[in-house]
PDB file of N, CA and C in Angstrom:
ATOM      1  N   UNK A   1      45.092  -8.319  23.136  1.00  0.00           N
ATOM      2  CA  UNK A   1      44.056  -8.284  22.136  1.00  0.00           C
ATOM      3  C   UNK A   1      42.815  -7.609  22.737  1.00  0.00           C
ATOM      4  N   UNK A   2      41.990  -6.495  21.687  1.00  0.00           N
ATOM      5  CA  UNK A   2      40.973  -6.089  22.265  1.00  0.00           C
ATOM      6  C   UNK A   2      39.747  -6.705  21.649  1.00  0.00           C
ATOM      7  N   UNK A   3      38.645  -6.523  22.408  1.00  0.00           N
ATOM      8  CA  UNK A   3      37.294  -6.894  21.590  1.00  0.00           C
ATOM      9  C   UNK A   3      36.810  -5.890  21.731  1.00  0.00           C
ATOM     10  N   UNK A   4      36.103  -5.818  20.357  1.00  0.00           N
ATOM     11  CA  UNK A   4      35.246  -4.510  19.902  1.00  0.00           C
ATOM     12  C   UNK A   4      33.901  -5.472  19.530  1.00  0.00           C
ATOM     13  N   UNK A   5      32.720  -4.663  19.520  1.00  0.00           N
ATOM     14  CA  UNK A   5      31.463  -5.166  19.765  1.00  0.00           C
ATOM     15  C   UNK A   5      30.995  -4.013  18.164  1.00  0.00           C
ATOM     16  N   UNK A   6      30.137  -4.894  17.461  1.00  0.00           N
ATOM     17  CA  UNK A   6      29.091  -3.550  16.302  1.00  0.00           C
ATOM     18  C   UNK A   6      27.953  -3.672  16.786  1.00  0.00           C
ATOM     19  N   UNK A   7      27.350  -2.578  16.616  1.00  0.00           N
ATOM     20  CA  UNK A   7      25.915  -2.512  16.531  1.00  0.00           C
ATOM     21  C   UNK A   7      25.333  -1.655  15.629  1.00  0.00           C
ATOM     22  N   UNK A   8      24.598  -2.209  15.123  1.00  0.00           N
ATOM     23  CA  UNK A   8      23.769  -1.601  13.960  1.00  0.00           C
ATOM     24  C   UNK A   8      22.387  -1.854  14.014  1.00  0.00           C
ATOM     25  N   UNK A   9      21.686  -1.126  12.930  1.00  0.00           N
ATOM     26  CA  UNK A   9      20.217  -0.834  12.733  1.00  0.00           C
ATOM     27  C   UNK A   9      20.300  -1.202  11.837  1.00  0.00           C
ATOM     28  N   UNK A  10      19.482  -2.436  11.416  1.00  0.00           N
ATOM     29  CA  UNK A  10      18.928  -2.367   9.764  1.00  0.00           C
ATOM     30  C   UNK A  10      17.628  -2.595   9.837  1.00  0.00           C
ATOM     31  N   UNK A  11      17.126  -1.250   8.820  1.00  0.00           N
ATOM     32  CA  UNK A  11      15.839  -0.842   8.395  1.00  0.00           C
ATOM     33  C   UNK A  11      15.820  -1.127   6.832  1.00  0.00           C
ATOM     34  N   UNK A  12      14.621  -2.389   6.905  1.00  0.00           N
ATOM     35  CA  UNK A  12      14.043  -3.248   5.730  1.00  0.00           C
ATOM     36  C   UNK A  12      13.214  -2.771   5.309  1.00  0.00           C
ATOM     37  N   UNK A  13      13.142  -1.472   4.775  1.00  0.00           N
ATOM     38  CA  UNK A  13      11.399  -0.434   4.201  1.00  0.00           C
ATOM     39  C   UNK A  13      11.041  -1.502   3.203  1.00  0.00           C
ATOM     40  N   UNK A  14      11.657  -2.121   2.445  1.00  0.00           N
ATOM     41  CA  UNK A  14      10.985  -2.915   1.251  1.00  0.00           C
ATOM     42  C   UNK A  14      10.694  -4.583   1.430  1.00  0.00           C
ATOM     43  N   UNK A  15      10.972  -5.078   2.751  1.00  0.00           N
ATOM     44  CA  UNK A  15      10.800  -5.964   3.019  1.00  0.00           C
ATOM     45  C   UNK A  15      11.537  -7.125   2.055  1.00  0.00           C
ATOM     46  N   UNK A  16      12.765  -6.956   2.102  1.00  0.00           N
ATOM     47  CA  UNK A  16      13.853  -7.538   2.054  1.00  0.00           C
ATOM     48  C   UNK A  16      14.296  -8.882   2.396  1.00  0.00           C
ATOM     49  N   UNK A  17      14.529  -8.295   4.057  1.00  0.00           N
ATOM     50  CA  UNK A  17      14.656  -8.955   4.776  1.00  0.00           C
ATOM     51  C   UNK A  17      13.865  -9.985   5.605  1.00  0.00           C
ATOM     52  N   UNK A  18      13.070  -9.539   5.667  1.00  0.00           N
ATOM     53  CA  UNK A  18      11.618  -9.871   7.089  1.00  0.00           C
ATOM     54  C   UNK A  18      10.351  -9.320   5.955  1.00  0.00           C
ATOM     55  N   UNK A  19       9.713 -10.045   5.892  1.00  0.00           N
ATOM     56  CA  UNK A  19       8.116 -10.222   5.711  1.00  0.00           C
ATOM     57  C   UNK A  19       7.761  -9.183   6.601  1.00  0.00           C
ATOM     58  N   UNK A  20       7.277  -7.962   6.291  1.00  0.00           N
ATOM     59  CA  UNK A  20       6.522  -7.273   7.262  1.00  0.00           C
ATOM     60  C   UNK A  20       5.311  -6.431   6.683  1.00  0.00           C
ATOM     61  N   UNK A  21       4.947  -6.639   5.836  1.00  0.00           N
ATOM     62  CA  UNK A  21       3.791  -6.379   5.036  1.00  0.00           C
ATOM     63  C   UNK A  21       2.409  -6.017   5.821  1.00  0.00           C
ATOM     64  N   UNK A  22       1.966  -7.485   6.703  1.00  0.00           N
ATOM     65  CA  UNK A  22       1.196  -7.687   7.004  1.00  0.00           C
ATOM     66  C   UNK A  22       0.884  -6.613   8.532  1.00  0.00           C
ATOM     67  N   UNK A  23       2.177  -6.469   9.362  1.00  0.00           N
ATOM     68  CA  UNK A  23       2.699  -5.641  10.327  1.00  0.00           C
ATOM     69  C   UNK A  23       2.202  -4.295  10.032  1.00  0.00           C
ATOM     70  N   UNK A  24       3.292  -3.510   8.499  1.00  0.00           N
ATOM     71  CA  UNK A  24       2.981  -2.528   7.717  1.00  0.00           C
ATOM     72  C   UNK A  24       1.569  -1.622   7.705  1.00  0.00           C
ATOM     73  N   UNK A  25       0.510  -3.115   7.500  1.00  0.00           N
ATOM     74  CA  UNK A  25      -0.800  -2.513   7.160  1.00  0.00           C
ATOM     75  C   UNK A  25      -1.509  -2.509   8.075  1.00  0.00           C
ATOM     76  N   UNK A  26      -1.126  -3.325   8.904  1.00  0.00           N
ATOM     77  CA  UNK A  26      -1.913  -2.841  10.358  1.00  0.00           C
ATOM     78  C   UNK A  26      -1.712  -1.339  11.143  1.00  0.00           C
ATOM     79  N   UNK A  27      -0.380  -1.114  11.053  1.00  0.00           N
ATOM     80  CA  UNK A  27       0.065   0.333  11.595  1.00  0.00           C
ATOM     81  C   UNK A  27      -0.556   1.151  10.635  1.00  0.00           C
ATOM     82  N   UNK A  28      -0.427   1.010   9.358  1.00  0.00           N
ATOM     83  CA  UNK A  28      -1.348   2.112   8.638  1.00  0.00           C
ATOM     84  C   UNK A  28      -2.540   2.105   8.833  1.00  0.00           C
ATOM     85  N   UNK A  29      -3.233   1.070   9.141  1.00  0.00           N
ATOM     86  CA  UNK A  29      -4.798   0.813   9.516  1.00  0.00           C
ATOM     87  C   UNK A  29      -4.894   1.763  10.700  1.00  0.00           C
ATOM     88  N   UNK A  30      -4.313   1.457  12.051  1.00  0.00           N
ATOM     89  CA  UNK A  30      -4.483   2.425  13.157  1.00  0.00           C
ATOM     90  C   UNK A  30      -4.276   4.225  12.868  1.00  0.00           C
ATOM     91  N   UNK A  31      -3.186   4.182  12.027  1.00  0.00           N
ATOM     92  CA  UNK A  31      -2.369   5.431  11.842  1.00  0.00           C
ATOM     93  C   UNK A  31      -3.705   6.335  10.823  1.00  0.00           C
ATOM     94  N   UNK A  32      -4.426   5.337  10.131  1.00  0.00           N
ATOM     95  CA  UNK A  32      -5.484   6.373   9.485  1.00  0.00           C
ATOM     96  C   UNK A  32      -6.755   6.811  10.056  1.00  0.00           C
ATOM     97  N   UNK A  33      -7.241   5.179  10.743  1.00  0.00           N
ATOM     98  CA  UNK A  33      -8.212   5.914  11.696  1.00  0.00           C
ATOM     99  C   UNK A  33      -8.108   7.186  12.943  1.00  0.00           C
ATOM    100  N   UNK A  34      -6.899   6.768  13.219  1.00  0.00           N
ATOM    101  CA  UNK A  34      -6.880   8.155  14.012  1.00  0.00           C
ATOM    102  C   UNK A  34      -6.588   9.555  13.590  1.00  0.00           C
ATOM    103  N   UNK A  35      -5.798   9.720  12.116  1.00  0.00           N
ATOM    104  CA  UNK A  35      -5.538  10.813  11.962  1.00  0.00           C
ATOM    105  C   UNK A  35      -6.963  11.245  11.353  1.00  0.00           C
ATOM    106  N   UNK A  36      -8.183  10.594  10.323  1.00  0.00           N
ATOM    107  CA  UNK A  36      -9.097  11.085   9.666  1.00  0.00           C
ATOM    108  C   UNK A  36     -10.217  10.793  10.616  1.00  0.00           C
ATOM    109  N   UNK A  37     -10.473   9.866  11.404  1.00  0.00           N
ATOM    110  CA  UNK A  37     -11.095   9.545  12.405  1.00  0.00           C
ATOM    111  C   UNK A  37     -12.336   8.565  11.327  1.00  0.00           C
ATOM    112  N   UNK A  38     -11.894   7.764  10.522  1.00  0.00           N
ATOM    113  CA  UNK A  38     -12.769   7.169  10.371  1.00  0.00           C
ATOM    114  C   UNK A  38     -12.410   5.722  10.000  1.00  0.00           C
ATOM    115  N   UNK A  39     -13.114   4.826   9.909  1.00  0.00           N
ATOM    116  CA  UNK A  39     -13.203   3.638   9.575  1.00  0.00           C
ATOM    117  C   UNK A  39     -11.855   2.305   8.597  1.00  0.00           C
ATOM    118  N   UNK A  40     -10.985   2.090   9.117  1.00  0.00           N
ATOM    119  CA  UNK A  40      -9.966   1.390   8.046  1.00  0.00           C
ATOM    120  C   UNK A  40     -10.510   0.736   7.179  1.00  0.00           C
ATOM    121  N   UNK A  41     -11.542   0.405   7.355  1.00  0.00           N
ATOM    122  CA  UNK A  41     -12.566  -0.519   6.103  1.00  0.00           C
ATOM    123  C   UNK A  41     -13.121   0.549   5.186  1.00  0.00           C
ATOM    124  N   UNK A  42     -12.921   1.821   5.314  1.00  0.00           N
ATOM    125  CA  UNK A  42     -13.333   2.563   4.199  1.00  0.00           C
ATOM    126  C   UNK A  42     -12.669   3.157   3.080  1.00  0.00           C
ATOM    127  N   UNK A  43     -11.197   2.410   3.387  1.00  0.00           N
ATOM    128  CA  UNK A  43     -10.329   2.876   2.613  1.00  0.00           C
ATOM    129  C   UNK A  43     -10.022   1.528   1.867  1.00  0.00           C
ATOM    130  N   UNK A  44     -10.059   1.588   0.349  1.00  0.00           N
ATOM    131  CA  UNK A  44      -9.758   0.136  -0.299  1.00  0.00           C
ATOM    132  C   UNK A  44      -8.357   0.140  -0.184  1.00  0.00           C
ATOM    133  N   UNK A  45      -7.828   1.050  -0.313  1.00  0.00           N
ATOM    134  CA  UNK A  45      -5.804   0.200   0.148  1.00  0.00           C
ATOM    135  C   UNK A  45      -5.469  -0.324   1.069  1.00  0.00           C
ATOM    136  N   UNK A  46      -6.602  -0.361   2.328  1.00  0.00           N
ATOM    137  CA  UNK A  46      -6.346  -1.124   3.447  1.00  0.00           C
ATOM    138  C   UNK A  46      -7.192  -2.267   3.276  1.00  0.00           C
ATOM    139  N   UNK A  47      -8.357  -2.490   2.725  1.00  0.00           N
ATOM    140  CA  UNK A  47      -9.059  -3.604   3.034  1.00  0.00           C
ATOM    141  C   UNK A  47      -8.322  -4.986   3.025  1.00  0.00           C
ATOM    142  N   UNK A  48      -7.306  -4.785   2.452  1.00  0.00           N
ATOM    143  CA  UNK A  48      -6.776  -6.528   2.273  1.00  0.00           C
ATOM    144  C   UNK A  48      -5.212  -6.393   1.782  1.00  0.00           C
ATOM    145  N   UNK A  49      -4.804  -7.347   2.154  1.00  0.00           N
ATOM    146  CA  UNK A  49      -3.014  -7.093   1.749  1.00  0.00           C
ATOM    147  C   UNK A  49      -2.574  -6.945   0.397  1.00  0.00           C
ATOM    148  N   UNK A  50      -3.411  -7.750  -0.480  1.00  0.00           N
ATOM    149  CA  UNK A  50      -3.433  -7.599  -1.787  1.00  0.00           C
ATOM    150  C   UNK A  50      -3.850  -5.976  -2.453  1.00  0.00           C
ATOM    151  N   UNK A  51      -4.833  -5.636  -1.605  1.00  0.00           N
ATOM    152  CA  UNK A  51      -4.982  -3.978  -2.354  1.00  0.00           C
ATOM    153  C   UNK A  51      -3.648  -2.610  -1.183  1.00  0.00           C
ATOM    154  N   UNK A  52      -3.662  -3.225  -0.225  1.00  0.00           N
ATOM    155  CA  UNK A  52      -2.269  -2.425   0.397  1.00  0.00           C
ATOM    156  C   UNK A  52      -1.173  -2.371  -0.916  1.00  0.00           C
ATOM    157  N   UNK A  53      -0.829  -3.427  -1.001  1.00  0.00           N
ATOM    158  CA  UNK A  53       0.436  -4.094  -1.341  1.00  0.00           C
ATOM    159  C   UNK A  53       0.610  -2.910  -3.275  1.00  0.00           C
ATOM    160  N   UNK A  54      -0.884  -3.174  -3.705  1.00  0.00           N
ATOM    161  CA  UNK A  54      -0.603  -2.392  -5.295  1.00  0.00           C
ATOM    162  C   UNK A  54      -1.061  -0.890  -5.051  1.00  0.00           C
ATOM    163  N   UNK A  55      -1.758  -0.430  -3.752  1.00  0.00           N
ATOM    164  CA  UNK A  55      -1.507   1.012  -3.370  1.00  0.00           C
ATOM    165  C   UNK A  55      -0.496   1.736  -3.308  1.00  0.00           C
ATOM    166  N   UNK A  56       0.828   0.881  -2.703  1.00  0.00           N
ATOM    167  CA  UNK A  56       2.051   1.159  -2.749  1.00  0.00           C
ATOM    168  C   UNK A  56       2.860   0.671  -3.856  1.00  0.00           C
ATOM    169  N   UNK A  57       2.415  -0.109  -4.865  1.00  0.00           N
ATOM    170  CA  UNK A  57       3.149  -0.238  -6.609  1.00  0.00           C
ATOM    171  C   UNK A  57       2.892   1.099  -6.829  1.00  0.00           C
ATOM    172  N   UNK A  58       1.636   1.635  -6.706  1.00  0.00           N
ATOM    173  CA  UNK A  58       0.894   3.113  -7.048  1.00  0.00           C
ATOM    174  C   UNK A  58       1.813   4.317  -6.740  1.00  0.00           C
ATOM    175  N   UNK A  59       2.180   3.966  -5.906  1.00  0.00           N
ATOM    176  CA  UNK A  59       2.807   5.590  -5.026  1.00  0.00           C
ATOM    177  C   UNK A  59       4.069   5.679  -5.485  1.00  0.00           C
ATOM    178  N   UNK A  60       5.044   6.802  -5.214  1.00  0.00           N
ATOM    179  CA  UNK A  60       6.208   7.551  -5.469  1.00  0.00           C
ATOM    180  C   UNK A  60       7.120   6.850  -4.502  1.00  0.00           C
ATOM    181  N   UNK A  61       6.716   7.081  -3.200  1.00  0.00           N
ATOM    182  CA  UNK A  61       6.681   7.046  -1.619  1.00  0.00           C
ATOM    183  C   UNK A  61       5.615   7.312  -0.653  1.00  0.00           C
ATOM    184  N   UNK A  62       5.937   6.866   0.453  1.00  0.00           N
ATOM    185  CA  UNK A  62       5.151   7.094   1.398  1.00  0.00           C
ATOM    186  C   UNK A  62       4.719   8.200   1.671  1.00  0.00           C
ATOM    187  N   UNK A  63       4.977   8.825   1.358  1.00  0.00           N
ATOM    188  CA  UNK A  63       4.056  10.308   1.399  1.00  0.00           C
ATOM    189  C   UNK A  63       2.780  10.925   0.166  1.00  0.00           C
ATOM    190  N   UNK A  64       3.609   9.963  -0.952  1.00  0.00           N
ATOM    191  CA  UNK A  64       2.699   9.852  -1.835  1.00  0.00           C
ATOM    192  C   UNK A  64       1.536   8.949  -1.782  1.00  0.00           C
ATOM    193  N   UNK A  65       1.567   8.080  -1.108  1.00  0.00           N
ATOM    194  CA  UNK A  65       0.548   7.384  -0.359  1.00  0.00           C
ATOM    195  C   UNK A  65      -0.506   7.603  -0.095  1.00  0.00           C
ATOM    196  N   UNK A  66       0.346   8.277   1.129  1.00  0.00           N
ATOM    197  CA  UNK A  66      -0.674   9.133   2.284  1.00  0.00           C
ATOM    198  C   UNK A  66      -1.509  10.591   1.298  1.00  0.00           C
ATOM    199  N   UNK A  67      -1.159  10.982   0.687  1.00  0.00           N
ATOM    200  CA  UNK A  67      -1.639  11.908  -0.342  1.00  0.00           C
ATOM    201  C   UNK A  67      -2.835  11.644  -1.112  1.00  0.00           C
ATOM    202  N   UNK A  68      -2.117  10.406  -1.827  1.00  0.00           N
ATOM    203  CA  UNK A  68      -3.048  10.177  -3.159  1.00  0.00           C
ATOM    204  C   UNK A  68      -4.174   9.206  -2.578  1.00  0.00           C
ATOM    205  N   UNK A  69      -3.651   8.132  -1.815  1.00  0.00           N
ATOM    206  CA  UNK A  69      -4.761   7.026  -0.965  1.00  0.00           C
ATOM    207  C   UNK A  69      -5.798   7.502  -0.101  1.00  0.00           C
ATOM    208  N   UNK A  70      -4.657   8.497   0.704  1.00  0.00           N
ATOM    209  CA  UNK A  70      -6.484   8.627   2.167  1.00  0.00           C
ATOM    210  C   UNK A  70      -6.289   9.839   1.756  1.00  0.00           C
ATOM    211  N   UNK A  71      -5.677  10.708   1.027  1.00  0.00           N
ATOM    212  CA  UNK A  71      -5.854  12.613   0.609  1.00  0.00           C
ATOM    213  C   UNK A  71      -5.368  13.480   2.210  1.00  0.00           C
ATOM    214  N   UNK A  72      -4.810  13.037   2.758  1.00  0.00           N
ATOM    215  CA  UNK A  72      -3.962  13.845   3.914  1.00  0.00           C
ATOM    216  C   UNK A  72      -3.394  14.647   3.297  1.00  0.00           C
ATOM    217  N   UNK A  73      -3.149  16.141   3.872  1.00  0.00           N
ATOM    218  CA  UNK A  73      -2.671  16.938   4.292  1.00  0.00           C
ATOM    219  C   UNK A  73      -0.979  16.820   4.456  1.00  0.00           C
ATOM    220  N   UNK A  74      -0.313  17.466   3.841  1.00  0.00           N
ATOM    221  CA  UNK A  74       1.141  17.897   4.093  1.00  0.00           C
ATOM    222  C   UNK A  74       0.941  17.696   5.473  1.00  0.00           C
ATOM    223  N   UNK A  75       0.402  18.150   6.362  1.00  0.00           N
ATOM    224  CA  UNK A  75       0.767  18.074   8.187  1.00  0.00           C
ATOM    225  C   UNK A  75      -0.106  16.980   8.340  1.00  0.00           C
ATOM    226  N   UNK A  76      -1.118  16.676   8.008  1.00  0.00           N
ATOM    227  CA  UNK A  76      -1.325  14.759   8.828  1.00  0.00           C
ATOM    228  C   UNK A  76      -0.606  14.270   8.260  1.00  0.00           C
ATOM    229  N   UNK A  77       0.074  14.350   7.203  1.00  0.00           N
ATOM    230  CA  UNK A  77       1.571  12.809   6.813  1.00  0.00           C
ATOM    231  C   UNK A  77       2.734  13.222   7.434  1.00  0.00           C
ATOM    232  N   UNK A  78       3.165  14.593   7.675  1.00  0.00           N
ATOM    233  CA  UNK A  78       4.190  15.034   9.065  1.00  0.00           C
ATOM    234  C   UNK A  78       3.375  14.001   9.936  1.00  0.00           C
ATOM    235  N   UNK A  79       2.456  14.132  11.053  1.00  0.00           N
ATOM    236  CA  UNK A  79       1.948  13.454  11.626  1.00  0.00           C
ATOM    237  C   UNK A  79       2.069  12.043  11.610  1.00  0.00           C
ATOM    238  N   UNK A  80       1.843  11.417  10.643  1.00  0.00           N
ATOM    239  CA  UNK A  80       0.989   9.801  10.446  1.00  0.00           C
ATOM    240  C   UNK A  80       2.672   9.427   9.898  1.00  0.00           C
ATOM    241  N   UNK A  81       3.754   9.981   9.855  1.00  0.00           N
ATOM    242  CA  UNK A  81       5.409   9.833   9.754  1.00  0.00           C
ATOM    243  C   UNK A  81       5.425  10.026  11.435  1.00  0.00           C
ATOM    244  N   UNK A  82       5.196  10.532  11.990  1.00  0.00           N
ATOM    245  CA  UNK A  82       5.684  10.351  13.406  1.00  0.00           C
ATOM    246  C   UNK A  82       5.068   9.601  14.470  1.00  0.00           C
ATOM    247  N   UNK A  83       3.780   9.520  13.590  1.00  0.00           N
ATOM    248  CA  UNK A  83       3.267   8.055  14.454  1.00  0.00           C
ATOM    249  C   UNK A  83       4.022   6.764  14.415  1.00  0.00           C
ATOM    250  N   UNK A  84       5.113   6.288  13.032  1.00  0.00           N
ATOM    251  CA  UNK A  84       5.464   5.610  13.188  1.00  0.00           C
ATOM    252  C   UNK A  84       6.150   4.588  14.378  1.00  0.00           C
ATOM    253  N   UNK A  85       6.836   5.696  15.041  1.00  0.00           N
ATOM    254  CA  UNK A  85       7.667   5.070  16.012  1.00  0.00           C
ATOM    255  C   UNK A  85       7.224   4.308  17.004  1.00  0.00           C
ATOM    256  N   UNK A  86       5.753   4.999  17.165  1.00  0.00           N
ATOM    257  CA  UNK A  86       5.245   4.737  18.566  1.00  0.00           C
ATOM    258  C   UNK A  86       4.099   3.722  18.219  1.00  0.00           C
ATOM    259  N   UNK A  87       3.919   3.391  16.669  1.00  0.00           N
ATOM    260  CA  UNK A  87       2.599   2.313  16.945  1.00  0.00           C
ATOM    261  C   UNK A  87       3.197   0.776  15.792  1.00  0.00           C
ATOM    262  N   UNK A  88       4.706   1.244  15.667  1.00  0.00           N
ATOM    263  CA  UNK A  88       5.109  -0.453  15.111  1.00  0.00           C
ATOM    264  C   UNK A  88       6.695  -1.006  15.680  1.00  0.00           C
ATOM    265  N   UNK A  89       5.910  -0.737  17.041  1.00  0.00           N
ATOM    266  CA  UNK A  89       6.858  -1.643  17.889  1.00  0.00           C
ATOM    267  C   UNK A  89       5.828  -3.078  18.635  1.00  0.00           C
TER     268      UNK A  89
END
């Protein structure tokens, strides 16, 4: 008899699984101040989980987000998509 081992990735974008909301808006909090260089408190979709949370009822996707919420650039949401990896671990 052999043993075989799985491994998998599961990615919960809608929070499904795991509560990560609160996680979510913190990485977007960092991810905006640095790409616009200004203030996370100046953006009302970040001020509070409750206005995150219907910013994103608002949007298409995440890119629509980043568009319509903080007005980025086709290349800062390339960008503020590849920040992901490195600021929600």
């Amino acid at each position: 008899m052999t043993s075989t081992s799985v491994r998998a990735v599961i990615w919960d974008f809608d929070g499904t699984l795991v509560d990560t909301r609160a996680k979510n808006l913190a990485v977007n909090r960092r991810i905006i101040e640095e790409i616009t260089g200004r203030a996370w408190s100046e953006w009302p979709a970040l001020e509070t989980l409750d206005g995150y949370e219907r910013a994103i009822r608002r949007s298409r996707n995440w890119r629509d987000l980043y568009d319509v919420e903080f007005g980025l650039s086709d290349t800062e949401t390339d960008r503020a998509g590849a920040m992901w990896s490195g600021l929600h671990s």
